[in-house]
PDB file of N, CA and C in Angstrom:
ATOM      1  N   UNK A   1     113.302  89.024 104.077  1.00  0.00           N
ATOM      2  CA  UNK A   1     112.271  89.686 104.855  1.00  0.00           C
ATOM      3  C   UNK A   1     112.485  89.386 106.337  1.00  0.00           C
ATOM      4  N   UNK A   2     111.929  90.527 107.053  1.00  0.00           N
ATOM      5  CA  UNK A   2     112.614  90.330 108.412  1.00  0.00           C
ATOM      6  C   UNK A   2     111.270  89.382 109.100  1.00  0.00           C
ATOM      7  N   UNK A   3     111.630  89.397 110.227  1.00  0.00           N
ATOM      8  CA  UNK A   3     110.498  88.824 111.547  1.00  0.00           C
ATOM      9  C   UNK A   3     110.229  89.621 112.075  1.00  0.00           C
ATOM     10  N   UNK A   4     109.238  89.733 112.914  1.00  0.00           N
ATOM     11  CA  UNK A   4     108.739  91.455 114.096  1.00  0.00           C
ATOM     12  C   UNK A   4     108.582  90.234 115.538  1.00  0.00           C
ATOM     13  N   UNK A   5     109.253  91.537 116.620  1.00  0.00           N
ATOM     14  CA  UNK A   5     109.069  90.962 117.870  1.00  0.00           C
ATOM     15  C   UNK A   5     108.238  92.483 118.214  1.00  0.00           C
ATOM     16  N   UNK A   6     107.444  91.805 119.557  1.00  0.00           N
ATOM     17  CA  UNK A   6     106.501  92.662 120.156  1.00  0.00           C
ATOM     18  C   UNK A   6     106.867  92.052 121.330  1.00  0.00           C
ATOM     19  N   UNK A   7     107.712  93.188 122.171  1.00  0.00           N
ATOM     20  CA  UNK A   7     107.591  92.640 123.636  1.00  0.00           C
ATOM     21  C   UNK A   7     106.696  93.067 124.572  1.00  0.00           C
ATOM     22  N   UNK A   8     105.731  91.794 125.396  1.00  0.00           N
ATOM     23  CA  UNK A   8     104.740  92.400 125.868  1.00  0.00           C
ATOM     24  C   UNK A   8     105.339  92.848 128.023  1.00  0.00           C
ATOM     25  N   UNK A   9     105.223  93.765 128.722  1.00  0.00           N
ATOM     26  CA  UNK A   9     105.594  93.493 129.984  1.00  0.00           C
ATOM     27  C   UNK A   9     104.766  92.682 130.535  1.00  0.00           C
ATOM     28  N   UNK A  10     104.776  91.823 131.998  1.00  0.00           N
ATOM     29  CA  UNK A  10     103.853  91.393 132.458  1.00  0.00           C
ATOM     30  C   UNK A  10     102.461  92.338 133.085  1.00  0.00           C
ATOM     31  N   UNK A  11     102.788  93.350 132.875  1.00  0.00           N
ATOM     32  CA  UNK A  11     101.953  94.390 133.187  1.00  0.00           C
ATOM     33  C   UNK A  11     100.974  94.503 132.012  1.00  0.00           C
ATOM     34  N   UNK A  12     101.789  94.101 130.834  1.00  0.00           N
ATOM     35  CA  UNK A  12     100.856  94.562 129.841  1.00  0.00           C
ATOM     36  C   UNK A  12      99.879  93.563 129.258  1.00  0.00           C
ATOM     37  N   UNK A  13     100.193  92.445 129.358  1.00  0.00           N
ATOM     38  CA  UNK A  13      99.725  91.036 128.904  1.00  0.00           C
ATOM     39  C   UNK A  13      98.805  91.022 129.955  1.00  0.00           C
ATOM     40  N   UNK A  14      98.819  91.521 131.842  1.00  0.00           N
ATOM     41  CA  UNK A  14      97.345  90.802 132.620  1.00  0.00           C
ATOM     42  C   UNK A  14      96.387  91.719 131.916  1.00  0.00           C
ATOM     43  N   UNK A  15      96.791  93.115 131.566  1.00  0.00           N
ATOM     44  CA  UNK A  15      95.756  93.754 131.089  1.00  0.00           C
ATOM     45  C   UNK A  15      95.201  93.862 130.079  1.00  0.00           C
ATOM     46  N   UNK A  16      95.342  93.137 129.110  1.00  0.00           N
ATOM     47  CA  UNK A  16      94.702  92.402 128.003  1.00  0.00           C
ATOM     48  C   UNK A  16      95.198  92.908 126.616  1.00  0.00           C
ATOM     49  N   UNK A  17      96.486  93.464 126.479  1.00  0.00           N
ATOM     50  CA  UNK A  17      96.756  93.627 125.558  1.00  0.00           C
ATOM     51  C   UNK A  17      97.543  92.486 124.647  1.00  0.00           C
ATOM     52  N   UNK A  18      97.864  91.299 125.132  1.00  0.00           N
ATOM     53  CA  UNK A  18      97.965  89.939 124.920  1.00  0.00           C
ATOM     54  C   UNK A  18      97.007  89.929 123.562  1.00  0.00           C
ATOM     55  N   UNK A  19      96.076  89.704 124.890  1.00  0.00           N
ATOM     56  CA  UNK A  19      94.464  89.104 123.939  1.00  0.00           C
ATOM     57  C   UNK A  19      94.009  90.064 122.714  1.00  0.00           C
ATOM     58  N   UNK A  20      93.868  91.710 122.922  1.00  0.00           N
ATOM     59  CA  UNK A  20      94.077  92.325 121.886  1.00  0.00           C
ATOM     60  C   UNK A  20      94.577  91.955 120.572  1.00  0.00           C
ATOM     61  N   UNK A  21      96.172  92.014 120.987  1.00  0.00           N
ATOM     62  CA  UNK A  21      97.333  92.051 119.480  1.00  0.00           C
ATOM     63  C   UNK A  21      96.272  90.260 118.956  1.00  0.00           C
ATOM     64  N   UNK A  22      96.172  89.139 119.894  1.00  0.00           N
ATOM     65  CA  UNK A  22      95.488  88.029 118.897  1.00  0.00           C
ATOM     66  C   UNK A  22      94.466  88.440 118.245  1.00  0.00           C
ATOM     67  N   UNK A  23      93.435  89.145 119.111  1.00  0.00           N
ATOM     68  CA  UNK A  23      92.193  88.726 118.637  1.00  0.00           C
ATOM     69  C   UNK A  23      92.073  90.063 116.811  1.00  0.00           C
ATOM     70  N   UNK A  24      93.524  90.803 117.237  1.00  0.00           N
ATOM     71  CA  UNK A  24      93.523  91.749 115.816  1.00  0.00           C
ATOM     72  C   UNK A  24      94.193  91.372 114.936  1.00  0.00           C
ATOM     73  N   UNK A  25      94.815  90.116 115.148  1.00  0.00           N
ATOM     74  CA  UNK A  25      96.169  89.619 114.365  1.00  0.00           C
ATOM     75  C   UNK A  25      95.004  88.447 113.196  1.00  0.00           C
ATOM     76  N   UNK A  26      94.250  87.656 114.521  1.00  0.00           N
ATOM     77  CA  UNK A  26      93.318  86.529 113.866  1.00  0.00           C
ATOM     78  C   UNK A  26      92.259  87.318 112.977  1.00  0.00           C
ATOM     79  N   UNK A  27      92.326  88.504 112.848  1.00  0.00           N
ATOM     80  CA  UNK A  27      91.360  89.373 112.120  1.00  0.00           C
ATOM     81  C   UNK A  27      91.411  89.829 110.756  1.00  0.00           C
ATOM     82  N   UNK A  28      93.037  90.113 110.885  1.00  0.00           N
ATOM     83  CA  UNK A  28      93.945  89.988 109.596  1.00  0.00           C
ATOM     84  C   UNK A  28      94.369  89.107 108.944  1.00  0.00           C
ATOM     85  N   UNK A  29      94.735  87.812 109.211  1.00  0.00           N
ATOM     86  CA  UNK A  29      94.727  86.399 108.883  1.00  0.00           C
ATOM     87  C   UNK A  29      93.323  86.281 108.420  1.00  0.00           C
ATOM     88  N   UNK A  30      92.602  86.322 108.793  1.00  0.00           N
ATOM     89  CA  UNK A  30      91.317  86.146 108.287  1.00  0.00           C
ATOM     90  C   UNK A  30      91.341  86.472 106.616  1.00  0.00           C
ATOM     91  N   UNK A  31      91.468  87.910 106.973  1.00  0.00           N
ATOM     92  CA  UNK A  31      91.137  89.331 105.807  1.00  0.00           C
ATOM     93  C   UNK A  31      91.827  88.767 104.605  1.00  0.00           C
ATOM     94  N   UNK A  32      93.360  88.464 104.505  1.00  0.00           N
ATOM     95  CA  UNK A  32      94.341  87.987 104.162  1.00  0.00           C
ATOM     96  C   UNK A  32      93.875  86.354 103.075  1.00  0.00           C
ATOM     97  N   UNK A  33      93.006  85.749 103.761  1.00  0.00           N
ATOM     98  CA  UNK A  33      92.767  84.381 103.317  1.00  0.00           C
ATOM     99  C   UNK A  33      93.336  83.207 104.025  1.00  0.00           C
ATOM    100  N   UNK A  34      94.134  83.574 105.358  1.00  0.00           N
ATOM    101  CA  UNK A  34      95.011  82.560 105.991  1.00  0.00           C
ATOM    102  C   UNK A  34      95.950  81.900 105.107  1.00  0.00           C
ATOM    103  N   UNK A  35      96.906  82.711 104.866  1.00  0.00           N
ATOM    104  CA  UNK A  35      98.185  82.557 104.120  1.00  0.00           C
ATOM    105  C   UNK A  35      98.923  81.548 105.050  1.00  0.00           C
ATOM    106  N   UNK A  36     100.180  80.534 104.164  1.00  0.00           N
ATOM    107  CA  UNK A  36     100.403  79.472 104.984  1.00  0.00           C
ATOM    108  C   UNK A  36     101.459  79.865 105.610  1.00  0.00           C
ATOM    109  N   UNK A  37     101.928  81.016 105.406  1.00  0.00           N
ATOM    110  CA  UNK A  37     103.207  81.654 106.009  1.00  0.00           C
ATOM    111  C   UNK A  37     102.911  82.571 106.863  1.00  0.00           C
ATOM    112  N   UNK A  38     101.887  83.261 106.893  1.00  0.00           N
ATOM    113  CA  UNK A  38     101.599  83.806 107.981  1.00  0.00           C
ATOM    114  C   UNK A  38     101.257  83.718 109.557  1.00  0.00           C
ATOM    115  N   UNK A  39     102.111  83.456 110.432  1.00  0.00           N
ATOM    116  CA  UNK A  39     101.511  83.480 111.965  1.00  0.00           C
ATOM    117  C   UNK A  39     101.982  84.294 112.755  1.00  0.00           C
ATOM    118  N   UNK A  40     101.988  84.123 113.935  1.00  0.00           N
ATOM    119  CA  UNK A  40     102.031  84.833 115.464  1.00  0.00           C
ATOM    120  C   UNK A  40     102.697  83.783 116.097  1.00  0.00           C
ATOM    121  N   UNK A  41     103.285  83.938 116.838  1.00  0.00           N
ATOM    122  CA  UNK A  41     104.183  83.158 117.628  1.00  0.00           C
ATOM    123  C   UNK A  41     104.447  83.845 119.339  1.00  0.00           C
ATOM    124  N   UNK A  42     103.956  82.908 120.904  1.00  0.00           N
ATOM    125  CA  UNK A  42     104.312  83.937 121.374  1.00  0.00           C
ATOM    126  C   UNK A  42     105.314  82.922 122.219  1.00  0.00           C
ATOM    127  N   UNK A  43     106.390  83.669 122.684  1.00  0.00           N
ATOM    128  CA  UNK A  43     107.476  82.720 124.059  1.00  0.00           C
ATOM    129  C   UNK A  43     107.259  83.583 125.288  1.00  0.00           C
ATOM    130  N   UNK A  44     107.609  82.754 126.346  1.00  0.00           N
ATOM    131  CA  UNK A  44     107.601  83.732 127.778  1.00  0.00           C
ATOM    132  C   UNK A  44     109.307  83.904 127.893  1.00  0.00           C
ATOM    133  N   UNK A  45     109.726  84.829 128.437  1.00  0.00           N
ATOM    134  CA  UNK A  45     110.782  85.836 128.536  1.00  0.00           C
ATOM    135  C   UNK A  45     111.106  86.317 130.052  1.00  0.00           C
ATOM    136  N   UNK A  46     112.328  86.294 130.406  1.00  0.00           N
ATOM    137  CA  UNK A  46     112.194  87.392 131.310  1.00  0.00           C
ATOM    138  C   UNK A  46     111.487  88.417 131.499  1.00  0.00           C
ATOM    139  N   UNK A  47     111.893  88.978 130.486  1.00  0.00           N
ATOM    140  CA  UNK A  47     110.688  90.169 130.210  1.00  0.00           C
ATOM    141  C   UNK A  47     109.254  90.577 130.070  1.00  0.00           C
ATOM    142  N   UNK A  48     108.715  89.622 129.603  1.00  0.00           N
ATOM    143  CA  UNK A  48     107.481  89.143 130.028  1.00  0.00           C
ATOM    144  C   UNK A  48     107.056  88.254 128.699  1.00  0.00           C
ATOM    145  N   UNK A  49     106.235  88.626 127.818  1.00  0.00           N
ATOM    146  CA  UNK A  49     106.060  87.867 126.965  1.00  0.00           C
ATOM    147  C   UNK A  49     106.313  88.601 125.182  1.00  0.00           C
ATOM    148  N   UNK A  50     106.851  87.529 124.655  1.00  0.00           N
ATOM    149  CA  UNK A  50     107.622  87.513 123.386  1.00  0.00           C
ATOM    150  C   UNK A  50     106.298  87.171 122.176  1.00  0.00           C
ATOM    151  N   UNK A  51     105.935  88.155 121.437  1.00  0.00           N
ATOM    152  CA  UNK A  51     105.520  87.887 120.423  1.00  0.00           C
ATOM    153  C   UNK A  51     106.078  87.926 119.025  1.00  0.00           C
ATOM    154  N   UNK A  52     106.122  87.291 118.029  1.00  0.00           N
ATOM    155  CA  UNK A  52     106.494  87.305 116.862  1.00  0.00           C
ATOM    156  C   UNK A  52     105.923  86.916 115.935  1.00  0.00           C
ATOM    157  N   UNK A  53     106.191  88.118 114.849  1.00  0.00           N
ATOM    158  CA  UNK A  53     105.079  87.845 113.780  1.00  0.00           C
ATOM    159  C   UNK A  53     106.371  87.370 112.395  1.00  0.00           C
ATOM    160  N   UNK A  54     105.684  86.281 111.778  1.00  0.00           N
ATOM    161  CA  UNK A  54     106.489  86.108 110.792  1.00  0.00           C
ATOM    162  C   UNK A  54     106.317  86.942 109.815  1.00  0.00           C
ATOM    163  N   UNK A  55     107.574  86.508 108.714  1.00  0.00           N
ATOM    164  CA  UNK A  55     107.547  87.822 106.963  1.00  0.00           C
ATOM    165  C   UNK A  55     106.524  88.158 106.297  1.00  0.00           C
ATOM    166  N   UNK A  56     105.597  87.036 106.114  1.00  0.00           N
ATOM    167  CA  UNK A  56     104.607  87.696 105.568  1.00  0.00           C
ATOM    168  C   UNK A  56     103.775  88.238 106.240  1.00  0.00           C
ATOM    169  N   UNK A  57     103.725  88.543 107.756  1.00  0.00           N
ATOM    170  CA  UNK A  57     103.017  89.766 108.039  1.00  0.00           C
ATOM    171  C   UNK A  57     103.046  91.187 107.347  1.00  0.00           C
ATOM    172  N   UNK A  58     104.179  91.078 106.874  1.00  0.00           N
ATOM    173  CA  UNK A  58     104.400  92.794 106.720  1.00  0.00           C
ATOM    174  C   UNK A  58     103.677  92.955 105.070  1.00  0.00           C
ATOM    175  N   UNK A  59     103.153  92.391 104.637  1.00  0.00           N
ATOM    176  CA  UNK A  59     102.305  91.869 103.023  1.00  0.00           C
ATOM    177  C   UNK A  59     100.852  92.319 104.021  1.00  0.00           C
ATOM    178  N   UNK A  60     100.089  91.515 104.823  1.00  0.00           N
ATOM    179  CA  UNK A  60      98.841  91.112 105.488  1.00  0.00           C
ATOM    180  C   UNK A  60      98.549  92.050 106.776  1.00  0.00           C
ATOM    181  N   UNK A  61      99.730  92.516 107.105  1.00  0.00           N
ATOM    182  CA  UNK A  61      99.580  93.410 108.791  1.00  0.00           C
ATOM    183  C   UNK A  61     100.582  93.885 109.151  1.00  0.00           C
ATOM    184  N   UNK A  62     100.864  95.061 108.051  1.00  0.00           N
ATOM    185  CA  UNK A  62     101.876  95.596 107.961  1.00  0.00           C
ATOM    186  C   UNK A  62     100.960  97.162 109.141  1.00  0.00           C
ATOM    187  N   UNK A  63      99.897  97.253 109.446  1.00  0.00           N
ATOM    188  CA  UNK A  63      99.254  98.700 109.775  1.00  0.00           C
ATOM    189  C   UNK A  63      98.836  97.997 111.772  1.00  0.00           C
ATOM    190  N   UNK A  64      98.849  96.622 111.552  1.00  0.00           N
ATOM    191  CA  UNK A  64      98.811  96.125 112.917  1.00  0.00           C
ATOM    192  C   UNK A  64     100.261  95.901 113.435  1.00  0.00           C
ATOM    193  N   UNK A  65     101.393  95.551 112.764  1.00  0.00           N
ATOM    194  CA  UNK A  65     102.701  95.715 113.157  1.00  0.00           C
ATOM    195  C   UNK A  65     103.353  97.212 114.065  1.00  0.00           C
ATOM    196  N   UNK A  66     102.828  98.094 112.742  1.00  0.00           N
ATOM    197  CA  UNK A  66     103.195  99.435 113.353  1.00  0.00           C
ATOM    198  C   UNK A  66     102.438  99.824 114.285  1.00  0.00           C
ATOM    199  N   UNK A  67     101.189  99.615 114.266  1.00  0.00           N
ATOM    200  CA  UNK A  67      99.946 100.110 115.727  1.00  0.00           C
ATOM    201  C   UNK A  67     100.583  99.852 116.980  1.00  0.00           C
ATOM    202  N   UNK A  68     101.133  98.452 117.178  1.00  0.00           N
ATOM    203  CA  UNK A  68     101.595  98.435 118.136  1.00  0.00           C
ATOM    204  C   UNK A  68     102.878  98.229 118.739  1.00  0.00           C
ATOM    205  N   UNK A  69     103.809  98.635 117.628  1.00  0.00           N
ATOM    206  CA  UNK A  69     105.610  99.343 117.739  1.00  0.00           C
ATOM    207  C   UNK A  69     105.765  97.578 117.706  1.00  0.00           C
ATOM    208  N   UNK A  70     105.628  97.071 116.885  1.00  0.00           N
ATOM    209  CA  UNK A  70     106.700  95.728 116.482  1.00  0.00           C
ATOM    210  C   UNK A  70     107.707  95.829 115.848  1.00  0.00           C
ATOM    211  N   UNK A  71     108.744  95.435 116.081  1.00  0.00           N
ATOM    212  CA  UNK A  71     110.379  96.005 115.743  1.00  0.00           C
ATOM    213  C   UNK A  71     111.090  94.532 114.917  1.00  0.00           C
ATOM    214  N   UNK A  72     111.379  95.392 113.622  1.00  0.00           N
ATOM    215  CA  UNK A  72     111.798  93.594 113.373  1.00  0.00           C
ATOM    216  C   UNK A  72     112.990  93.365 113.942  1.00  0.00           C
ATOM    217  N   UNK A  73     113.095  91.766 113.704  1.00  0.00           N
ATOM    218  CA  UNK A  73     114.452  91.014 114.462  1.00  0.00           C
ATOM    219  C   UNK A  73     114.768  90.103 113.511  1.00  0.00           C
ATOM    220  N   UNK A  74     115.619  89.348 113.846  1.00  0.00           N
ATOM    221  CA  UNK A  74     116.591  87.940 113.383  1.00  0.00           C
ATOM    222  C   UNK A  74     115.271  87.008 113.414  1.00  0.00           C
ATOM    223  N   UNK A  75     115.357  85.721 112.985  1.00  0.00           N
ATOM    224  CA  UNK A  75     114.273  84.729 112.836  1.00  0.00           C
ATOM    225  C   UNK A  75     114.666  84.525 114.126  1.00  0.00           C
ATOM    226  N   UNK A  76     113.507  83.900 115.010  1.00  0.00           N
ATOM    227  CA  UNK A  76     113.471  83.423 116.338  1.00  0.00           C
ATOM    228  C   UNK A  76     113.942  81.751 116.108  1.00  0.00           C
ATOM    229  N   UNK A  77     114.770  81.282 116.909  1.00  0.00           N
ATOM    230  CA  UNK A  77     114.746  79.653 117.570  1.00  0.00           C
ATOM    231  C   UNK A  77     113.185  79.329 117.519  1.00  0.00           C
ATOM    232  N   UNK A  78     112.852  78.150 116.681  1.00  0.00           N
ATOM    233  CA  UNK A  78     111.959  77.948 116.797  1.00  0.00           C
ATOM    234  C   UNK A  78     111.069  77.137 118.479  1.00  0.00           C
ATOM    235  N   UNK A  79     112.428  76.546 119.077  1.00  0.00           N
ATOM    236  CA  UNK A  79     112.148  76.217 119.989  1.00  0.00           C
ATOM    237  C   UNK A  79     111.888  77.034 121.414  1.00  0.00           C
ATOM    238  N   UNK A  80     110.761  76.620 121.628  1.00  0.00           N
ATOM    239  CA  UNK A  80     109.795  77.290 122.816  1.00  0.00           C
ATOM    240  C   UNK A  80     109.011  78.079 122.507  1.00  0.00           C
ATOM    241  N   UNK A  81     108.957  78.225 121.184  1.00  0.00           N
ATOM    242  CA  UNK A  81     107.452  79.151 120.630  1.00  0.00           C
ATOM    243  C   UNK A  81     105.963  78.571 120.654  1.00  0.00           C
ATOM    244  N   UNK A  82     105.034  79.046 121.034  1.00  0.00           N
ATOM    245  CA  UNK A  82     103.938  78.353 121.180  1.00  0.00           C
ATOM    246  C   UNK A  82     103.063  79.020 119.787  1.00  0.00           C
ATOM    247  N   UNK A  83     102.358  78.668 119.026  1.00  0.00           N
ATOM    248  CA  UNK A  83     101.698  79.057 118.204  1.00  0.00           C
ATOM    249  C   UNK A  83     100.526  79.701 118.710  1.00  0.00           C
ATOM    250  N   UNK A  84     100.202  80.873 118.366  1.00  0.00           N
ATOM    251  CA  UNK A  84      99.177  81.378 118.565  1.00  0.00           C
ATOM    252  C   UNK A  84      97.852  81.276 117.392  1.00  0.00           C
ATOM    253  N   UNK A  85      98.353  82.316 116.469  1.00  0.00           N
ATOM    254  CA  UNK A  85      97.334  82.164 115.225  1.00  0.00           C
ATOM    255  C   UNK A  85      98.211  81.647 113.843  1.00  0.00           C
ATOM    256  N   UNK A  86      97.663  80.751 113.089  1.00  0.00           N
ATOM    257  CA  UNK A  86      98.003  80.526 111.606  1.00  0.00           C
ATOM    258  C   UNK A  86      98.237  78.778 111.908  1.00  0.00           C
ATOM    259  N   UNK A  87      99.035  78.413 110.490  1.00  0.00           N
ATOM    260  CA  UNK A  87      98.158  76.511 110.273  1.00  0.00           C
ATOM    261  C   UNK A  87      99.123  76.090 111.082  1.00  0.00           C
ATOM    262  N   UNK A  88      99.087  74.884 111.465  1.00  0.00           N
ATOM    263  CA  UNK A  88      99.498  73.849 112.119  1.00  0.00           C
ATOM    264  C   UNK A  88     101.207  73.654 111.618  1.00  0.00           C
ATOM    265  N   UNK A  89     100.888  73.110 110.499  1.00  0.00           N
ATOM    266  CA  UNK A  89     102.394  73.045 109.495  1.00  0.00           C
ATOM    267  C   UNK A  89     103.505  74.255 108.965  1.00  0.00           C
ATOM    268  N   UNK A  90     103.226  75.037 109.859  1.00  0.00           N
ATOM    269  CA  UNK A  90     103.738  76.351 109.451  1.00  0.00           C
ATOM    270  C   UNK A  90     105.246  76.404 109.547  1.00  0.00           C
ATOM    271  N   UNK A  91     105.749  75.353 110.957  1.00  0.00           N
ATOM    272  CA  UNK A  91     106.982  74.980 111.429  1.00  0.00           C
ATOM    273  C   UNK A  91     107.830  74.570 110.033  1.00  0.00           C
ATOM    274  N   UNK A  92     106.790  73.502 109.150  1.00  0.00           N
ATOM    275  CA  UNK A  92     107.010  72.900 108.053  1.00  0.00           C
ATOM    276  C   UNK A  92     107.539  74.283 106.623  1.00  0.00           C
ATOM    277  N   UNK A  93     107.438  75.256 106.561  1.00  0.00           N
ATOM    278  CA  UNK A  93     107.031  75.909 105.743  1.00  0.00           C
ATOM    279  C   UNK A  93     108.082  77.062 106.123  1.00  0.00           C
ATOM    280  N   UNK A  94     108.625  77.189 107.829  1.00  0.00           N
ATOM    281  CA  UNK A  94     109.762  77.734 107.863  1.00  0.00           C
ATOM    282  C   UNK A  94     111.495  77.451 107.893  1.00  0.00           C
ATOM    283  N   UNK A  95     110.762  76.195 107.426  1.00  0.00           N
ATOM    284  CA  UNK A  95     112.808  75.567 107.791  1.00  0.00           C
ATOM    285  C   UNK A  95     112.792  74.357 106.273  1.00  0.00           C
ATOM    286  N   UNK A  96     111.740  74.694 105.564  1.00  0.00           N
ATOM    287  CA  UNK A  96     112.059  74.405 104.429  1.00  0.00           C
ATOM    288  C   UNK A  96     112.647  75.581 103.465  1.00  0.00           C
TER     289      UNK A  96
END
């Protein structure tokens, strides 16, 4: 199963579409039951900012993926990802 990146511009993140994709992502996690594989992940980029949703999104928020053109990719380096939404141990749960 793939990963989804959502690249945000800095244009697009002051204007709150950042906060959006969370506050619809933490909505679905919710809905879902907070699956332990499920999160959001975001990095800063040249480009502006890097979101990524892990595999089991596409099970839980597969209709919020496409809403807002998330394209899957390769698994991200875990390093420099900041967690946005989902558990703590999740790091634990992807490199096992």
């Amino acid at each position: 199963m793939n990963w989804y990146l959502l690249t945000l511009l800095p244009d697009e993140a002051a204007a709150g579409v950042l906060a959006r994709v969370k506050e619809d992502f933490t909505a679905a996690f919710r809905a879902a039951g907070g699956p332990r594989t499920m999160a959001l992940f975001r990095r800063e980029s040249e480009e502006g900012v890097e979101l990524f949703f892990t595999p089991e999104c596409t099970r839980h928020a597969r209709e919020l993926l496409e809403r807002y053109g998330a394209a899957p990719c390769a698994s991200p380096s875990l390093l420099g990802l900041e967690l946005l939404v989902g558990h703590n141990e999740i790091t634990y749960y992807l490199t096992t």
